[in-house]
C-alpha atoms as a PDB file:
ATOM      1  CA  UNK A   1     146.988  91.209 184.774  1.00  0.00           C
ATOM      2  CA  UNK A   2     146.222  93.320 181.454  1.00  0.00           C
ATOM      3  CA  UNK A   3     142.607  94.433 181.111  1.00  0.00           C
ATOM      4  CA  UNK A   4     140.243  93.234 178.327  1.00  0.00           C
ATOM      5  CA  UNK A   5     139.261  95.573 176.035  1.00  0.00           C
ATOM      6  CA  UNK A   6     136.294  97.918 176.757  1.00  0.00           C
ATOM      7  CA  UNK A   7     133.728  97.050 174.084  1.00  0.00           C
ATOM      8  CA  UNK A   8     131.091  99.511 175.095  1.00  0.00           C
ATOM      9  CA  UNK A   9     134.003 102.632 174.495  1.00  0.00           C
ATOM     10  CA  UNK A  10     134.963 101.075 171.514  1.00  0.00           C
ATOM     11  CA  UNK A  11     131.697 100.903 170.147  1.00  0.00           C
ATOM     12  CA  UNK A  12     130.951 104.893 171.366  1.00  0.00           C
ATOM     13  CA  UNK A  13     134.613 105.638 169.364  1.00  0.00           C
ATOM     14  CA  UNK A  14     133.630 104.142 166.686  1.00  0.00           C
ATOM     15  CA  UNK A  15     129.931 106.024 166.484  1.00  0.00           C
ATOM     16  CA  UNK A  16     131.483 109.317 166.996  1.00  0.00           C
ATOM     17  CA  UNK A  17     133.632 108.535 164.237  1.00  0.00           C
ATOM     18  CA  UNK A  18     130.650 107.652 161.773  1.00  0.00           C
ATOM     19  CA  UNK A  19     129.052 110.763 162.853  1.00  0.00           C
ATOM     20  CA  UNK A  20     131.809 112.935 162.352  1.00  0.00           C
ATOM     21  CA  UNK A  21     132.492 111.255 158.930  1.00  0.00           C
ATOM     22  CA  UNK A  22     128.868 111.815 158.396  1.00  0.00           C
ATOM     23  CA  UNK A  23     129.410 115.516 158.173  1.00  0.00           C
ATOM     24  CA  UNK A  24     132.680 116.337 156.731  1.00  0.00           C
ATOM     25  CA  UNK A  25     131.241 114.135 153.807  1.00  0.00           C
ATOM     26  CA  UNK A  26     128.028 115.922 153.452  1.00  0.00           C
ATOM     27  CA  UNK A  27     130.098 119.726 153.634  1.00  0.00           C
ATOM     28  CA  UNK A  28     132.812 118.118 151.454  1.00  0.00           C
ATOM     29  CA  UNK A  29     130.911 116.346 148.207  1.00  0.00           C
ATOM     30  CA  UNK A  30     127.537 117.158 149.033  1.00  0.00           C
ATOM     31  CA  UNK A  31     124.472 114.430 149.975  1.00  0.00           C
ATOM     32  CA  UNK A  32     124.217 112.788 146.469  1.00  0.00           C
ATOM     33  CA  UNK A  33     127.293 111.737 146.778  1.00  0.00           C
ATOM     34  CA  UNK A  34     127.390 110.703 150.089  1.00  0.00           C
ATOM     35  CA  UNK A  35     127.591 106.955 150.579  1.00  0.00           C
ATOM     36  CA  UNK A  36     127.593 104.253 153.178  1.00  0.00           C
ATOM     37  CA  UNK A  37     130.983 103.240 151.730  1.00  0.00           C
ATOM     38  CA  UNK A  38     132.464 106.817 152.026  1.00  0.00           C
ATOM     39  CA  UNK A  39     131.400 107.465 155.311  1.00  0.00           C
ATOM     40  CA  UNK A  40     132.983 104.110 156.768  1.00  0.00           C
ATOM     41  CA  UNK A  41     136.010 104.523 154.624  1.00  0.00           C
ATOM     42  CA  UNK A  42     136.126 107.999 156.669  1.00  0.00           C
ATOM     43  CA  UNK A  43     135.392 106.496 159.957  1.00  0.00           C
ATOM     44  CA  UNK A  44     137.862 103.323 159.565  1.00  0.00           C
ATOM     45  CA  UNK A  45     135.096 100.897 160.015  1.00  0.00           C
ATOM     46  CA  UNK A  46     133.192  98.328 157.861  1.00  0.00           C
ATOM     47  CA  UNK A  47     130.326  99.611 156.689  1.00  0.00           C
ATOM     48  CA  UNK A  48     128.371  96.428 158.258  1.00  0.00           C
ATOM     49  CA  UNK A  49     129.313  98.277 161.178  1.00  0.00           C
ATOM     50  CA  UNK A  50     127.085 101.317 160.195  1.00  0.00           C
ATOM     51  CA  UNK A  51     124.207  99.386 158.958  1.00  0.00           C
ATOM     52  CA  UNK A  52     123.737  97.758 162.397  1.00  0.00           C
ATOM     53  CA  UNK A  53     123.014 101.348 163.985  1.00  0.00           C
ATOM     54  CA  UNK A  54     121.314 102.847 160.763  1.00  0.00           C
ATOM     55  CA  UNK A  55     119.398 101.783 158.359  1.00  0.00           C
ATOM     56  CA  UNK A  56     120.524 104.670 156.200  1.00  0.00           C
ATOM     57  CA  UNK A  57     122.359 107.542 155.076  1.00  0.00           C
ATOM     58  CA  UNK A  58     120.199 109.705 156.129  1.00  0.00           C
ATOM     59  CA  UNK A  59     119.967 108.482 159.172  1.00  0.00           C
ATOM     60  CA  UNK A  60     123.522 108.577 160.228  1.00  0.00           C
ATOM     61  CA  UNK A  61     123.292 112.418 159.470  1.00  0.00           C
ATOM     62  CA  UNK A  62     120.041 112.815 161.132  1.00  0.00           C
ATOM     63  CA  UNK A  63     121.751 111.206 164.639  1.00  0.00           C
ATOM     64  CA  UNK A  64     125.141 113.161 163.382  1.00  0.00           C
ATOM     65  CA  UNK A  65     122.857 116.660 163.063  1.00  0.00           C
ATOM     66  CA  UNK A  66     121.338 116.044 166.669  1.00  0.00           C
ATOM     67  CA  UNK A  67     124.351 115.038 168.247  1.00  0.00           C
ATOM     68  CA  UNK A  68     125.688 118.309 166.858  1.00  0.00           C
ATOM     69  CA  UNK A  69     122.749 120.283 167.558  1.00  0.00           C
ATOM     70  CA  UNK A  70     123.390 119.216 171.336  1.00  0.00           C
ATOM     71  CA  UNK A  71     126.965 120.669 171.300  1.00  0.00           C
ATOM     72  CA  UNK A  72     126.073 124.178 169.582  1.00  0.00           C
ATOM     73  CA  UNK A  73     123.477 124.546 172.436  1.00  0.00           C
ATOM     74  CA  UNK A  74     126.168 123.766 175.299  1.00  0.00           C
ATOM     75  CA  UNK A  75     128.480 126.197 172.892  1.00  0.00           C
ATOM     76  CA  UNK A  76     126.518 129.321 173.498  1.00  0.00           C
ATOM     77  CA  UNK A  77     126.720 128.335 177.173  1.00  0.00           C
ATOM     78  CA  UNK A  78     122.723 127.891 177.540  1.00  0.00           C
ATOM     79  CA  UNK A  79     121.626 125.605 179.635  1.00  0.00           C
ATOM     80  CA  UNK A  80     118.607 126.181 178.152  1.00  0.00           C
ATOM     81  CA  UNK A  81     116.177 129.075 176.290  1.00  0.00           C
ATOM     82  CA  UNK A  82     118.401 132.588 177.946  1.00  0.00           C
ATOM     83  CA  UNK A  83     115.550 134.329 180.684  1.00  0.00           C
ATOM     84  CA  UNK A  84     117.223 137.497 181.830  1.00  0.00           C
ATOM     85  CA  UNK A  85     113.867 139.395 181.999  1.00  0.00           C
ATOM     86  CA  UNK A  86     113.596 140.992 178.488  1.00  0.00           C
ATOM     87  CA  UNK A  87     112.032 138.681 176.295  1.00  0.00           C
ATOM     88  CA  UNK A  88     112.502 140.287 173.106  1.00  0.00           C
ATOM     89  CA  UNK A  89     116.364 141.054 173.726  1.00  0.00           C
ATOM     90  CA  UNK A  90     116.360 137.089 174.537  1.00  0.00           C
ATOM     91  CA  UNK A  91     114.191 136.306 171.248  1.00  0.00           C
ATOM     92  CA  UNK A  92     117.130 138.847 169.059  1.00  0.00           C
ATOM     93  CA  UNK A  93     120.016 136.893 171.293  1.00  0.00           C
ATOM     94  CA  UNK A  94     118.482 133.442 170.451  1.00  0.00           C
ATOM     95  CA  UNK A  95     117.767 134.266 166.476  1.00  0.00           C
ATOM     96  CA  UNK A  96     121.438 136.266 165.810  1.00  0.00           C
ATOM     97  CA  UNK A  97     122.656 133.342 167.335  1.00  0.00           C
ATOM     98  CA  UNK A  98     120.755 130.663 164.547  1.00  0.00           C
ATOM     99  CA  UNK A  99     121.675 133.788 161.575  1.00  0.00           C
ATOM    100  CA  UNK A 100     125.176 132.791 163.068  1.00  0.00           C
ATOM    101  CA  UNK A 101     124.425 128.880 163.142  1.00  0.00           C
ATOM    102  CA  UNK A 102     123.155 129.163 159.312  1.00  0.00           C
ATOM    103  CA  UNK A 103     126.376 130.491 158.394  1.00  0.00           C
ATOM    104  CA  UNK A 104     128.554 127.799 159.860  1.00  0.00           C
ATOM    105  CA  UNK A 105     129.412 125.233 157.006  1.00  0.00           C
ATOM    106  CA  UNK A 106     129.345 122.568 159.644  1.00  0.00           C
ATOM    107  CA  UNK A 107     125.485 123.117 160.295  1.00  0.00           C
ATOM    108  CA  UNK A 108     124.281 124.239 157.175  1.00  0.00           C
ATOM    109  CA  UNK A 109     125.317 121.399 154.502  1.00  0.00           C
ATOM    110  CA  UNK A 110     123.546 118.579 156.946  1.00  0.00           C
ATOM    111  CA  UNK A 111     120.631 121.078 157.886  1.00  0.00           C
ATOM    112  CA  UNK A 112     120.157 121.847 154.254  1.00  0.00           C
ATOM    113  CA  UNK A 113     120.738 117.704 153.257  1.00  0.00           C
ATOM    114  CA  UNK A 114     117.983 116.729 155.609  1.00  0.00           C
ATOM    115  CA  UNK A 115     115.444 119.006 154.923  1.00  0.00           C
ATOM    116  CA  UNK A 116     116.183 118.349 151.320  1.00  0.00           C
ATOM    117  CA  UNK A 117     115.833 114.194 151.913  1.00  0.00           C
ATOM    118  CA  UNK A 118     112.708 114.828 154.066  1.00  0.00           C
ATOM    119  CA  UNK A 119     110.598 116.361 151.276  1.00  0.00           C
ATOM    120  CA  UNK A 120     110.855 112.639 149.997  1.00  0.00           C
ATOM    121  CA  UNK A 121     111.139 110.416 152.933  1.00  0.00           C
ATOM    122  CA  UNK A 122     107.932 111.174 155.557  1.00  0.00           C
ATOM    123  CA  UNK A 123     109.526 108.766 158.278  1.00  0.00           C
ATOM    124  CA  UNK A 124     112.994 110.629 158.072  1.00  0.00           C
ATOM    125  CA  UNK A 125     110.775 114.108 157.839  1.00  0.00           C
ATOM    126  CA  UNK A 126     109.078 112.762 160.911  1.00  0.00           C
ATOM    127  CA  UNK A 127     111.971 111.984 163.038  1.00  0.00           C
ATOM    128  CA  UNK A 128     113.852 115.507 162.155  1.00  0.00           C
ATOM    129  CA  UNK A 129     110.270 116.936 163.471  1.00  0.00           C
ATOM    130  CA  UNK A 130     110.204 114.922 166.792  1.00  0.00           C
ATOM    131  CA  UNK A 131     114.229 114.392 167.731  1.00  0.00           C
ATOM    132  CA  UNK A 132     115.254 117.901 166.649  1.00  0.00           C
ATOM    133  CA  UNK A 133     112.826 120.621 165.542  1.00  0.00           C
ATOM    134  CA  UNK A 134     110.279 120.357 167.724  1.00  0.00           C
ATOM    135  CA  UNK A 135     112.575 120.465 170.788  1.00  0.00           C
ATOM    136  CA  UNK A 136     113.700 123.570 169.645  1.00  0.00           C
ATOM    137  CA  UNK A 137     110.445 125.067 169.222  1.00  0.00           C
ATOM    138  CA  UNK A 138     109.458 123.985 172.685  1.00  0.00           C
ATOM    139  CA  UNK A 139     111.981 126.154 174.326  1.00  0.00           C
ATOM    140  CA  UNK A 140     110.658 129.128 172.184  1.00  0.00           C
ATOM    141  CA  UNK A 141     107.098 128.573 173.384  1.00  0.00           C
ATOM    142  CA  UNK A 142     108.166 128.140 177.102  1.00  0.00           C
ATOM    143  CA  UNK A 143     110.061 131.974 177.426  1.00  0.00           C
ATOM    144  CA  UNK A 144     107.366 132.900 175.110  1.00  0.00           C
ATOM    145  CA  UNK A 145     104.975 131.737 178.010  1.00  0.00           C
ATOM    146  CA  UNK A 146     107.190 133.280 181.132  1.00  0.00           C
ATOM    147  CA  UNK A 147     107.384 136.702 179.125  1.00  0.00           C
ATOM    148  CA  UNK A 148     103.328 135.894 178.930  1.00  0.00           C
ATOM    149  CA  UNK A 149     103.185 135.604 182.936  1.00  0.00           C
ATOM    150  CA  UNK A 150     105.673 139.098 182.875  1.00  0.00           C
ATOM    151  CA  UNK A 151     103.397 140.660 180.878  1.00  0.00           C
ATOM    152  CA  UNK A 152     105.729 141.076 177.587  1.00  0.00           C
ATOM    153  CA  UNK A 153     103.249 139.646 175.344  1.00  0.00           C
ATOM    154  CA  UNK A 154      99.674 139.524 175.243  1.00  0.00           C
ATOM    155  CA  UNK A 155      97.689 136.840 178.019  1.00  0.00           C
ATOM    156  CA  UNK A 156      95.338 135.894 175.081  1.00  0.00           C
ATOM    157  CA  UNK A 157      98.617 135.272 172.252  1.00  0.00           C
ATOM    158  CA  UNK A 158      98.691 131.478 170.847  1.00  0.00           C
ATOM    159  CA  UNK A 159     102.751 130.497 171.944  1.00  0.00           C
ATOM    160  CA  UNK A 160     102.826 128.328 168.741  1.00  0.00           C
ATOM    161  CA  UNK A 161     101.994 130.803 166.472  1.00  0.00           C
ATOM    162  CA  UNK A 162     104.192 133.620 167.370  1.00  0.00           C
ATOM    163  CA  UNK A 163     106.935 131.119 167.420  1.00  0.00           C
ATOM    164  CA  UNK A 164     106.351 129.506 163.937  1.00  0.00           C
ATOM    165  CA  UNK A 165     105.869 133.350 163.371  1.00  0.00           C
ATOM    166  CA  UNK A 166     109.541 134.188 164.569  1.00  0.00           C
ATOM    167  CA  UNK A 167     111.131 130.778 163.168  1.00  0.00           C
ATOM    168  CA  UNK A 168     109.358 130.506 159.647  1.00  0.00           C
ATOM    169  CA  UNK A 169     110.648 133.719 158.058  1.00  0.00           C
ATOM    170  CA  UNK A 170     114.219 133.122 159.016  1.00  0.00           C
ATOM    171  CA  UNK A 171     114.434 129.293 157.804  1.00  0.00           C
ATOM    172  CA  UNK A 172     112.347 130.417 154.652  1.00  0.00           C
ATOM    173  CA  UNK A 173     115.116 133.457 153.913  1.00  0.00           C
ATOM    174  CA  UNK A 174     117.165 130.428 154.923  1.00  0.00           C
ATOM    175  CA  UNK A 175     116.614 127.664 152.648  1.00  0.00           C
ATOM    176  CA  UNK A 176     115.386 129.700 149.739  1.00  0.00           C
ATOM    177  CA  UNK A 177     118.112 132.552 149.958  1.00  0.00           C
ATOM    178  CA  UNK A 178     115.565 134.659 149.258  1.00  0.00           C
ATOM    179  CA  UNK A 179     117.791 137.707 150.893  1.00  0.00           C
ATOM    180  CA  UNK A 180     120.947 137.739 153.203  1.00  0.00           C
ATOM    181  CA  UNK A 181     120.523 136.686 156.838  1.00  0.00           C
ATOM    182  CA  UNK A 182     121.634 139.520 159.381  1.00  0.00           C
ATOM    183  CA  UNK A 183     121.398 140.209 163.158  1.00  0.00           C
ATOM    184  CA  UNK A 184     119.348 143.517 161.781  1.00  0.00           C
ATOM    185  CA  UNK A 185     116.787 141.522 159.821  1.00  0.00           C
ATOM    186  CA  UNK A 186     116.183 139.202 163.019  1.00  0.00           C
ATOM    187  CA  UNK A 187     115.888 141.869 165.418  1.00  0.00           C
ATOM    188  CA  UNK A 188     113.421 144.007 163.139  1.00  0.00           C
ATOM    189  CA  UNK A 189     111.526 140.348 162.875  1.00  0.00           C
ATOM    190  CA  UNK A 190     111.153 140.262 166.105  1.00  0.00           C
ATOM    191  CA  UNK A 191     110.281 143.767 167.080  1.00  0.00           C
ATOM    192  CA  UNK A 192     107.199 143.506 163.997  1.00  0.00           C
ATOM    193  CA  UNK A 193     106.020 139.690 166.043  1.00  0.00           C
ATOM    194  CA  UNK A 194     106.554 141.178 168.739  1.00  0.00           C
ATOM    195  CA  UNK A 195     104.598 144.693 167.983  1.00  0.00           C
ATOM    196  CA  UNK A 196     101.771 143.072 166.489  1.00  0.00           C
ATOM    197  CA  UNK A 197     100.776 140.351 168.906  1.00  0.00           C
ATOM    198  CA  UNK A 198     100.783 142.595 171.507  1.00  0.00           C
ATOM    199  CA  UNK A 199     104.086 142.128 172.968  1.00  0.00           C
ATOM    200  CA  UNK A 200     106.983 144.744 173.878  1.00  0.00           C
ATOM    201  CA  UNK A 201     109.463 144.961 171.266  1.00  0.00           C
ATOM    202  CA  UNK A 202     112.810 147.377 171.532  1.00  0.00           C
ATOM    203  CA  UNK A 203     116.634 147.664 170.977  1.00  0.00           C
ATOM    204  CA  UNK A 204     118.351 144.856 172.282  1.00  0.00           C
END
């Protein structure tokens, strides 16, 4: 007796293929370009098929970026933020690895796309802050608070602002290719947070 088809895997092949469609389109022609059409032409599927999980482009490569996001994490072989003691060799491990992330064509055309479409759209701003920045940040502010209890940075230092402090000058370098990104510029960023908040800095 041959089995009936399993909808439910079906339906996860065929969102894994939107997603991944999602973001060889957005490296390949850019987000202007970047259609409904062309993604399920990509993916094999009708593109009524996309519209009852999204309601948008942006969308699809907002739950395309996070799904990604997810896999670079379990990549580095983190299970989460890396505690081995030295807080700011784990801060310089953490950034180098985002410098690398940056540099990856698969992260930075959606990264770039979404930040670009979320100048103009507050709800799609909104999510990116809730399902994927902020989460990120989080996990800054929690070693930031174990180096606090280690006494690597200052008892009375606000967590949020040393990490926005860390984060902001390498995504505005980022974005605005102001200068290159290296492993030396994120390891002297850290070492100057670090320094002047009261926290011990060093070679990693």
């Amino acid at each position: 007796m041959s089995k009936s088809p399993d909808s439910s895997r079906r339906s996860e092949r065929s969102r894994r293929a939107i997603l991944d469609s999602a973001l060889a389109l957005v490296g390949e022609i850019g987000y202007n370009k970047l259609t409904i059409e062309a993604i399920a032409a990509r993916a094999g599927v009708g593109k009524q098929t996309i519209y009852r999980w999204w309601p948008s482009k942006a969308a699809v490569l907002l739950d395309a970026s996070l799904a990604l996001a997810g896999g670079a994490w379990t990549d580095t072989g983190w299970s989460g933020f890396p505690d081995t003691g030295d807080l700011a060799a784990d801060l310089k491990s953490v950034l180098r690895a985002t410098v690398d992330q940056f540099a990856d064509p698969r992260y930075e055309a959606p990264t770039r796309a979404l930040t670009a479409a979320g100048a103009t759209d507050p709800d799609l701003a909104a999510r990116f802050n809730e399902q994927l920045l902020e989460p990120q940040l989080a996990l800054y502010e929690a070693r930031l608070r174990a180096g606090q209890e280690a006494g690597q940075l200052a008892a009375d230092a606000d967590v949020r602002l040393v990490t926005e402090m860390l984060v902001g000058p390498l995504t505005h370098r980022w974005l605005l290719r102001t200068a290159p990104l290296s492993h030396a510029f994120t390891d002297a960023l850290v070492d100057s947070v670090l320094g002047g908040v009261g926290g011990a800095g060093g070679v990693a």
